[in-house]
PDB file of N, CA and C in Angstrom:
ATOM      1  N   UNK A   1       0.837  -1.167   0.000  1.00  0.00           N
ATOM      2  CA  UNK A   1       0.000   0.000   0.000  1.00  0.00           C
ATOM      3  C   UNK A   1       0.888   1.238   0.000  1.00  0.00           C
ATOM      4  N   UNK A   2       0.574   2.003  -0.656  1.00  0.00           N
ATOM      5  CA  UNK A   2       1.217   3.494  -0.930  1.00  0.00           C
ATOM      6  C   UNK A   2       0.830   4.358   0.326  1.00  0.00           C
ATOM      7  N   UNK A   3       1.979   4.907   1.122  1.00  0.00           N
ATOM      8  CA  UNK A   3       1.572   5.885   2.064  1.00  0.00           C
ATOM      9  C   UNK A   3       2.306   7.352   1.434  1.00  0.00           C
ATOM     10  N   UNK A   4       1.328   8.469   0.953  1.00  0.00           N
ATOM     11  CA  UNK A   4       1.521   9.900   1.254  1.00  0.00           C
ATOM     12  C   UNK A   4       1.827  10.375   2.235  1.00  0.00           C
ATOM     13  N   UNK A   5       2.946  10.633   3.014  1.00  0.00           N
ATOM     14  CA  UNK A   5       3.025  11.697   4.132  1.00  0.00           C
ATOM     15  C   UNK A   5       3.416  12.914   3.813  1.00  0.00           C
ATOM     16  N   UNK A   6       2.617  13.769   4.371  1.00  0.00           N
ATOM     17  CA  UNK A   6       2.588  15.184   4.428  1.00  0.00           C
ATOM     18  C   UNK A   6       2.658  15.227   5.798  1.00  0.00           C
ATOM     19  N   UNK A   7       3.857  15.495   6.300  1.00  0.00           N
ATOM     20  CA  UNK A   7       4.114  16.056   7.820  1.00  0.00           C
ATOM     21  C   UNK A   7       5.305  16.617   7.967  1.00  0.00           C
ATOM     22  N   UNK A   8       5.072  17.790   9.333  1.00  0.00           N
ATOM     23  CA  UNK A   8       6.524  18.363   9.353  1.00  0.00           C
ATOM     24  C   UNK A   8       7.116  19.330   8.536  1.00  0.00           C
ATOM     25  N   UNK A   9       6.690  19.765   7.147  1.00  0.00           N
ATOM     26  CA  UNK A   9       6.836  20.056   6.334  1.00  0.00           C
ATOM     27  C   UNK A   9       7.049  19.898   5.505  1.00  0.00           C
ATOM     28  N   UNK A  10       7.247  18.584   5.328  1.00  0.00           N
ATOM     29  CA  UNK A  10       7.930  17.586   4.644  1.00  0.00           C
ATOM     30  C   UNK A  10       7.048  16.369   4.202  1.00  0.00           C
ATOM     31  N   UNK A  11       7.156  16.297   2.620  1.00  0.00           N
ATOM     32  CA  UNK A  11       6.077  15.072   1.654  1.00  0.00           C
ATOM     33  C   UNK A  11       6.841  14.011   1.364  1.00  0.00           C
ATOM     34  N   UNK A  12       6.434  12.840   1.881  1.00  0.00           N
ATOM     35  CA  UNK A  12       7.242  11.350   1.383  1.00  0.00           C
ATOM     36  C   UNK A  12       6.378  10.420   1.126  1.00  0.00           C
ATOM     37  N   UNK A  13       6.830   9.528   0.538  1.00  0.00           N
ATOM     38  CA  UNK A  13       5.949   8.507  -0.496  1.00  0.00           C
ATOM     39  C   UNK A  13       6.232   7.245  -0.373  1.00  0.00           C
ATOM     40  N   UNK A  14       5.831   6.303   0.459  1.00  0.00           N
ATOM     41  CA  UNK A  14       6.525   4.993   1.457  1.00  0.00           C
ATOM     42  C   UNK A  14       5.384   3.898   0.972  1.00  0.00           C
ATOM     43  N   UNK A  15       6.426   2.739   1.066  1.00  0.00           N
ATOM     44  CA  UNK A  15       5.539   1.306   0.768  1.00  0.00           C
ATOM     45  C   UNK A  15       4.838   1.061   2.304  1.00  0.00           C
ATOM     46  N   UNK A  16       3.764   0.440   2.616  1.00  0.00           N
ATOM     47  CA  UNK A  16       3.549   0.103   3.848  1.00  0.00           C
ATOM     48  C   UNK A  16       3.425  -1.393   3.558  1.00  0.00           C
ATOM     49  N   UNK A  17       3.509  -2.806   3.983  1.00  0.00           N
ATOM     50  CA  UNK A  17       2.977  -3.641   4.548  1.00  0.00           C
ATOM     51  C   UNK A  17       1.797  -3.983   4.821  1.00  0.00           C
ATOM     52  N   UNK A  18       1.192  -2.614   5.580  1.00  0.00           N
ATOM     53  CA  UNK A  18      -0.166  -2.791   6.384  1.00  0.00           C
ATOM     54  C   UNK A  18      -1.235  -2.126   5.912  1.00  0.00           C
ATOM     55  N   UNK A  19      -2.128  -2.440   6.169  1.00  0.00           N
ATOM     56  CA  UNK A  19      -3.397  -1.607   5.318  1.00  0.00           C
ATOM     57  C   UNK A  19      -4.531  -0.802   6.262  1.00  0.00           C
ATOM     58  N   UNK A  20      -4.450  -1.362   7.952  1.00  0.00           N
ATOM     59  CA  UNK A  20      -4.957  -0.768   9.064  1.00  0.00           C
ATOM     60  C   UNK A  20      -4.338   0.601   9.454  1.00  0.00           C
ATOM     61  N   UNK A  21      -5.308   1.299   9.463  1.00  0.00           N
ATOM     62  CA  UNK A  21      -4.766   2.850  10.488  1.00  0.00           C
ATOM     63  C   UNK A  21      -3.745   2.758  11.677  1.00  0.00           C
ATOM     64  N   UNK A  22      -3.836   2.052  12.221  1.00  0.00           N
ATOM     65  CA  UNK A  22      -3.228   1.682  13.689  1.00  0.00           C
ATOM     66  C   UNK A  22      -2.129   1.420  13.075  1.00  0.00           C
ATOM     67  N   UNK A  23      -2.412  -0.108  12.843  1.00  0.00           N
ATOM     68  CA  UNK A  23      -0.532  -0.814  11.831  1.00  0.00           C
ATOM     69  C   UNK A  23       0.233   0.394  11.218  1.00  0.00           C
ATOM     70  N   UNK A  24      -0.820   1.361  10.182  1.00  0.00           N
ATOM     71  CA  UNK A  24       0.423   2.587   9.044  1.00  0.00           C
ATOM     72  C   UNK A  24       1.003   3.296  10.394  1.00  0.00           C
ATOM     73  N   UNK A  25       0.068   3.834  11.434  1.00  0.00           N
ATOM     74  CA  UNK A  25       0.791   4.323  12.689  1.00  0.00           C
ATOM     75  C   UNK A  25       1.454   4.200  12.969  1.00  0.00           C
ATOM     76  N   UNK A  26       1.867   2.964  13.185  1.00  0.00           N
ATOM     77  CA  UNK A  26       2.605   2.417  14.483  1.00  0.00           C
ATOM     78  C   UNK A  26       4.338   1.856  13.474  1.00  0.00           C
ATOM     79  N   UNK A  27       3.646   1.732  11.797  1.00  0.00           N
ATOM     80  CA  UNK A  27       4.885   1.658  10.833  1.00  0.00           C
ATOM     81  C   UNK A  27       5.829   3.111  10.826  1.00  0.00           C
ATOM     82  N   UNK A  28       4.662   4.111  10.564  1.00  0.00           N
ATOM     83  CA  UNK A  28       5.697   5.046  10.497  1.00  0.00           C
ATOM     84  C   UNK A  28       6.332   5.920  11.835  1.00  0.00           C
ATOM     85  N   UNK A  29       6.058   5.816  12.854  1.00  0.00           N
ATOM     86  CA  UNK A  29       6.699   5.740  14.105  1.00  0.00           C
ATOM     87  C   UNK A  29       7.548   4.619  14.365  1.00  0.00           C
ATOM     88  N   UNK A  30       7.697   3.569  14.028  1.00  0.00           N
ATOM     89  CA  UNK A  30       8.970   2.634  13.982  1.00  0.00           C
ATOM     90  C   UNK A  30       9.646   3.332  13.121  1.00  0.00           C
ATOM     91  N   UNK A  31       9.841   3.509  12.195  1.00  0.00           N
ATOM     92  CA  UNK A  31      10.956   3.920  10.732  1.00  0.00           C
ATOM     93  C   UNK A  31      10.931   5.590  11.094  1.00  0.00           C
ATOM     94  N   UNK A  32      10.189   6.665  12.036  1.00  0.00           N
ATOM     95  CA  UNK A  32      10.762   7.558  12.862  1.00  0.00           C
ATOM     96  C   UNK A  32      10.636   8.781  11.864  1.00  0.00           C
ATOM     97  N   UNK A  33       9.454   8.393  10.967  1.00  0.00           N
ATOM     98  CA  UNK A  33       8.590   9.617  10.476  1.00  0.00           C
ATOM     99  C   UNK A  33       7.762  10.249  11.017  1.00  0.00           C
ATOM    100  N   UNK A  34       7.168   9.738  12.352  1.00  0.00           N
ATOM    101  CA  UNK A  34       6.214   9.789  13.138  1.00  0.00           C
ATOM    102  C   UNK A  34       6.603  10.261  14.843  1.00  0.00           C
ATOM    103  N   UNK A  35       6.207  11.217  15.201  1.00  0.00           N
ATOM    104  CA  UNK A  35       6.822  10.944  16.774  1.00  0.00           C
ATOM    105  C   UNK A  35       6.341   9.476  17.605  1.00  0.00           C
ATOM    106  N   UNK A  36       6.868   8.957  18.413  1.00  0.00           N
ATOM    107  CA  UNK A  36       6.510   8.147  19.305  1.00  0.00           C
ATOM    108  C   UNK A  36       5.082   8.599  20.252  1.00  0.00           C
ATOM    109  N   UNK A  37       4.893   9.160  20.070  1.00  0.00           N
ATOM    110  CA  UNK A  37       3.358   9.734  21.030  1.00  0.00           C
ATOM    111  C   UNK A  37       2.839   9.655  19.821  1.00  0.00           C
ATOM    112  N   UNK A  38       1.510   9.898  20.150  1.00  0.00           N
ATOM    113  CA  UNK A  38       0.117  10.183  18.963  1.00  0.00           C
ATOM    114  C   UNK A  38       0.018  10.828  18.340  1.00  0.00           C
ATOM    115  N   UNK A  39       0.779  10.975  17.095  1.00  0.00           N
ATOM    116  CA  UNK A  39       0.490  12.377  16.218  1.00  0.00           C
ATOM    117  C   UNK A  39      -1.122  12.683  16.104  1.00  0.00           C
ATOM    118  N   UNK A  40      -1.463  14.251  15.847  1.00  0.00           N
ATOM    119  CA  UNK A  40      -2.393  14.857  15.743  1.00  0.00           C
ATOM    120  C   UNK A  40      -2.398  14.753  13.971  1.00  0.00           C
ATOM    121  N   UNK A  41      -2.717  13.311  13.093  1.00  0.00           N
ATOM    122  CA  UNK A  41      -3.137  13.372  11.804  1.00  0.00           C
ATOM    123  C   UNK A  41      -4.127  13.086  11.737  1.00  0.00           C
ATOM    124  N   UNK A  42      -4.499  13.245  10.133  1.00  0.00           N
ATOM    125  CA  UNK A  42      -5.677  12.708   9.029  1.00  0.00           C
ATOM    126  C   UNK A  42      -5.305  11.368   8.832  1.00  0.00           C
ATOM    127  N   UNK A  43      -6.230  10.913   8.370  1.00  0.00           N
ATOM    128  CA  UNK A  43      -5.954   9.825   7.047  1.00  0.00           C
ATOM    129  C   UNK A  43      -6.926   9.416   6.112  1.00  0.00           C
ATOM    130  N   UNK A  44      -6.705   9.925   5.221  1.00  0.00           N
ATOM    131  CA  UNK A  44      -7.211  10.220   4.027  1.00  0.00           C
ATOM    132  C   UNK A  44      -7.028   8.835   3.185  1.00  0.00           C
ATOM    133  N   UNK A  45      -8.307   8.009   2.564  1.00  0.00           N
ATOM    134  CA  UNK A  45      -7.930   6.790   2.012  1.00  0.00           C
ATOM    135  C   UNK A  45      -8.508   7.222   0.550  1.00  0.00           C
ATOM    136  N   UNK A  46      -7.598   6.973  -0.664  1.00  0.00           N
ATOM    137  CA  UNK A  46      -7.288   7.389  -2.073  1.00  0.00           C
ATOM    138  C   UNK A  46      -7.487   5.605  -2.691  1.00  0.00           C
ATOM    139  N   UNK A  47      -7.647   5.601  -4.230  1.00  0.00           N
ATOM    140  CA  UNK A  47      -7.157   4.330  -4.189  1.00  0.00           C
ATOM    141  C   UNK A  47      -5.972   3.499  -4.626  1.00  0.00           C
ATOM    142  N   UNK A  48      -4.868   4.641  -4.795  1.00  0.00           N
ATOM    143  CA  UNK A  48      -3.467   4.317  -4.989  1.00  0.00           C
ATOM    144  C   UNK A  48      -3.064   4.505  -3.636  1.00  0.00           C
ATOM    145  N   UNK A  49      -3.735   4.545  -2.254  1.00  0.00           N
ATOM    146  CA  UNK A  49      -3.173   4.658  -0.820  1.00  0.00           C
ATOM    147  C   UNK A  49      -3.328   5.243   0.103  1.00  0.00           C
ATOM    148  N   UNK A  50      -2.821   5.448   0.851  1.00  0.00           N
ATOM    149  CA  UNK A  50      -3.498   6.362   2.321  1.00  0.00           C
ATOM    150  C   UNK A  50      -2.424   7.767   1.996  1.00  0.00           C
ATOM    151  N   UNK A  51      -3.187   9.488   2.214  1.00  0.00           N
ATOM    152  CA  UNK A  51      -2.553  10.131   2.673  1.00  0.00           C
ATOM    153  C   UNK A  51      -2.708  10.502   4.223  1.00  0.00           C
ATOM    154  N   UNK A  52      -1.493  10.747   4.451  1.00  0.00           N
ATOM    155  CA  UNK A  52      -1.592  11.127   6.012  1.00  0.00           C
ATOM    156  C   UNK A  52      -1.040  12.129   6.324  1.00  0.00           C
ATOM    157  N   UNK A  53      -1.990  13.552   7.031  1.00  0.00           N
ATOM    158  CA  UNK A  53      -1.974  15.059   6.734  1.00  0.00           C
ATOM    159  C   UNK A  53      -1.953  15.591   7.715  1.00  0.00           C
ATOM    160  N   UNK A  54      -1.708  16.689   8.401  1.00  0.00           N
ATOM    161  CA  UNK A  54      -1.957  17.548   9.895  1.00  0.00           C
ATOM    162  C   UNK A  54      -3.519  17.852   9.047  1.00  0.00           C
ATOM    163  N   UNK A  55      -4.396  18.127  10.203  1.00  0.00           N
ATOM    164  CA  UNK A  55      -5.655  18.392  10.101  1.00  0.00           C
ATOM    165  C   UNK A  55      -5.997  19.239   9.743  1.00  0.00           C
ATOM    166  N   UNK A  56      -6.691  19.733   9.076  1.00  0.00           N
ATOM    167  CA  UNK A  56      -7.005  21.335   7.832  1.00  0.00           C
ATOM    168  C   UNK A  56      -7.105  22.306   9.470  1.00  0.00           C
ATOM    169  N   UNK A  57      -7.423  23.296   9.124  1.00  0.00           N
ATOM    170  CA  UNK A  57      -7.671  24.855   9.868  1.00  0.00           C
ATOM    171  C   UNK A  57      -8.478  25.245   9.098  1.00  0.00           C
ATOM    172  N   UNK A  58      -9.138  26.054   9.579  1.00  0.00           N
ATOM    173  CA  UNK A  58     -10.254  26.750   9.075  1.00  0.00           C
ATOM    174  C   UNK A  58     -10.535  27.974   9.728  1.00  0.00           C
ATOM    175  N   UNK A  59     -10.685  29.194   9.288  1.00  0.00           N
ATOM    176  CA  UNK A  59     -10.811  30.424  10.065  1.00  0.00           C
ATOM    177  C   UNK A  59     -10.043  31.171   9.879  1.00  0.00           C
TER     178      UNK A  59
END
């Protein structure tokens, strides 16, 4: 599965393994794209893959 990350400022484009929310979590916090606590993301499901975004603003 194709993971989009948009975080940090920074866009990367990663194979995942897993196809669960939790599992892409817990993948990209192992490999240390992710902080170890709970990031505050999206996840957005496409059908070439998941993007995973800081949460829009509005206002």
């Amino acid at each position: 599965m194709n993971i989009h990350l948009r975080y940090a400022g920074k866009s990367t484009t990663l194979q995942s393994p897993y196809d669960r929310d939790e599992d892409i979590i817990r993948f990209l916090q192992d490999k240390g794209y992710l902080p170890p606590v709970k990031p505050e993301v999206m996840l957005d499901r496409h059908p070439d893959g998941v993007v995973i975004r800081p949460p829009a603003v509005f206002g």
